[in-house]
Protein backbone atom coordinates (compact mmCIF):
# COMPACT_ATOMS: atom_id res chain seq x y z
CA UNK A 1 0.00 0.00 0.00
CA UNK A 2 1.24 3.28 -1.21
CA UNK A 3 -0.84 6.39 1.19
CA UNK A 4 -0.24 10.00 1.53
CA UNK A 5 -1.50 12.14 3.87
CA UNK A 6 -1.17 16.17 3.53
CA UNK A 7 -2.40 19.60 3.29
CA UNK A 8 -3.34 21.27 0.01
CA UNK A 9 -2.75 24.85 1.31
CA UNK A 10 0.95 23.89 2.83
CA UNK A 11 3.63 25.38 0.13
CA UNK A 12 5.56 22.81 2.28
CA UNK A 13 3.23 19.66 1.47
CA UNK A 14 2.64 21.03 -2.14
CA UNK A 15 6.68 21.19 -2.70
CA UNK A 16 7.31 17.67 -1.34
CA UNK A 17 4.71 16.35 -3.35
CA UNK A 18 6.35 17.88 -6.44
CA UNK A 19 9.79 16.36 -5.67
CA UNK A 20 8.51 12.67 -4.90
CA UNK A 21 6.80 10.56 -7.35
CA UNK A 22 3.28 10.25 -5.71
CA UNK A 23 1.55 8.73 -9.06
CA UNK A 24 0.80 5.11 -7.82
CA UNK A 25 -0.29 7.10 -4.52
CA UNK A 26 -3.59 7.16 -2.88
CA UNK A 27 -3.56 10.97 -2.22
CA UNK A 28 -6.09 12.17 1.31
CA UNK A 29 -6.12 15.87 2.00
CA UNK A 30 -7.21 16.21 5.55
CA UNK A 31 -8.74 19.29 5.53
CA UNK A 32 -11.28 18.03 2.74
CA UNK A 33 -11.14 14.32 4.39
CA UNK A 34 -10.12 14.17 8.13
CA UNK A 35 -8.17 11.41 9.14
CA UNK A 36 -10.48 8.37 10.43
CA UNK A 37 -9.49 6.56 13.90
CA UNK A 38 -8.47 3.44 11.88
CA UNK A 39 -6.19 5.73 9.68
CA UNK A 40 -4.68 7.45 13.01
CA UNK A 41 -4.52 3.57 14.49
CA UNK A 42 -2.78 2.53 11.68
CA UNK A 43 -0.51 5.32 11.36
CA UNK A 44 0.25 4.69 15.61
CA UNK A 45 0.96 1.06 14.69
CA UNK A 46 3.71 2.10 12.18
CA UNK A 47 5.22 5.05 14.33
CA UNK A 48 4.37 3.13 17.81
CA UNK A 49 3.80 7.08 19.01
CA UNK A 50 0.89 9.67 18.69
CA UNK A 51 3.76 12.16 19.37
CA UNK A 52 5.80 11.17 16.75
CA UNK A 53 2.41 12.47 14.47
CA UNK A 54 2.06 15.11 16.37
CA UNK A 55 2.89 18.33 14.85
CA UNK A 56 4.32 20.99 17.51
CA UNK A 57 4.88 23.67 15.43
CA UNK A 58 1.17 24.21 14.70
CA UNK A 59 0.06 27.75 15.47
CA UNK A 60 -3.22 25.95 17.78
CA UNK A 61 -0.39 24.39 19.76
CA UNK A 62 0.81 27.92 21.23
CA UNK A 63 -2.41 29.54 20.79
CA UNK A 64 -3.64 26.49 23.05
CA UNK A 65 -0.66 26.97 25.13
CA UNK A 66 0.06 23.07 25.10
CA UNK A 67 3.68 23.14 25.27
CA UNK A 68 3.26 23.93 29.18
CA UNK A 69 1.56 21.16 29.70
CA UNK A 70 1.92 17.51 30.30
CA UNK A 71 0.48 15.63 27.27
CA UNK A 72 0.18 11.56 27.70
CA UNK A 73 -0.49 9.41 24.09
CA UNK A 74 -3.86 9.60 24.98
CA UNK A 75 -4.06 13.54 24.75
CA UNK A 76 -2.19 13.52 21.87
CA UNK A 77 -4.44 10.82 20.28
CA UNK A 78 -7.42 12.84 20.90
CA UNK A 79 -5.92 16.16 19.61
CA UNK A 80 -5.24 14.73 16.39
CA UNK A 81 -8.64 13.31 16.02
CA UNK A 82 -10.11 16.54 16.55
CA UNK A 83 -7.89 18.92 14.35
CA UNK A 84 -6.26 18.12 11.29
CA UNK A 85 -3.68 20.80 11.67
CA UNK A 86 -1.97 18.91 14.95
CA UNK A 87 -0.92 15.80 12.22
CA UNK A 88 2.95 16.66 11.39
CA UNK A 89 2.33 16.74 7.28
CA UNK A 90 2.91 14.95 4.97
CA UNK A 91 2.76 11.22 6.38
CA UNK A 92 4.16 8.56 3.71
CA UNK A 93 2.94 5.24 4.14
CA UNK A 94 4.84 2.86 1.76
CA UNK A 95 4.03 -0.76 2.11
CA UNK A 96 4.73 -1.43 6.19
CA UNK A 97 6.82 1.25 6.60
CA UNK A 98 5.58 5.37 7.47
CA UNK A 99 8.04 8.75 6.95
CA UNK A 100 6.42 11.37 8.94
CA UNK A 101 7.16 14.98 8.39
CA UNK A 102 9.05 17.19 6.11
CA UNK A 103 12.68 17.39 6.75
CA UNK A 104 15.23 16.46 4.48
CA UNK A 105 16.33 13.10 6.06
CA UNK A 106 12.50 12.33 6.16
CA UNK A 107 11.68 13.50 2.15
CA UNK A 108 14.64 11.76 0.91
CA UNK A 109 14.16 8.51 3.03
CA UNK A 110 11.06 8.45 0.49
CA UNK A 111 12.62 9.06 -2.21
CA UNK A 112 14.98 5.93 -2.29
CA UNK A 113 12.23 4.77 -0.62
CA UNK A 114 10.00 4.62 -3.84
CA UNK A 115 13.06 4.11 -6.08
């Protein structure tokens, strides 16, 4: 299985997406189509971490002023059922494997990835 989940307004998403070959890709925008608890299961299985999907550079994170508190998985879990924007974009899933986020090491772990 070949899954990607982003954001259609992030320049950052839209860039990545450019670079990597995303063809044979089933493509979810989560703003349009919010992640499902099976898909956020599934993407905890792969990870073994909500806070590895978690994306703490989201401007709801300060504005909620959650970095002064103590999040467990379970908070975590629930915040990124309930807003798309807390999901650290874009998550590759490639066959068993997922590449969460968009740094450099993460983009071009994809790439050769996906050959």
């Amino acid at each position: 299985m070949k899954k990607v989940y982003f954001l259609q307004t992030c320049d950052t998403c839209r860039r990545i997406l450019k670079e990597v070959n995303t063809e044979s890709f089933e493509r979810q925008e989560i703003k349009a189509n919010n992640i499902t608890v099976a898909q956020l299961e599934e993407m905890y299985v792969l990870s073994g971490s909500y806070e590895a999907l978690f994306n703490k550079r989201a401007k709801l994170y300060k504005a909620m002023d959650l970095k002064n508190q103590e999040l467990s998985e379970a908070d975590y879990r629930q915040y990124l059922l309930d807003e798309y924007t807390f999901l650290k974009r874009p998550v590759f899933i490639i066959n068993d494997e997922i590449f969460i986020g968009n740094s450099k090491k993460e983009v071009e772990k994809v790439k050769e990835k996906i050959g």
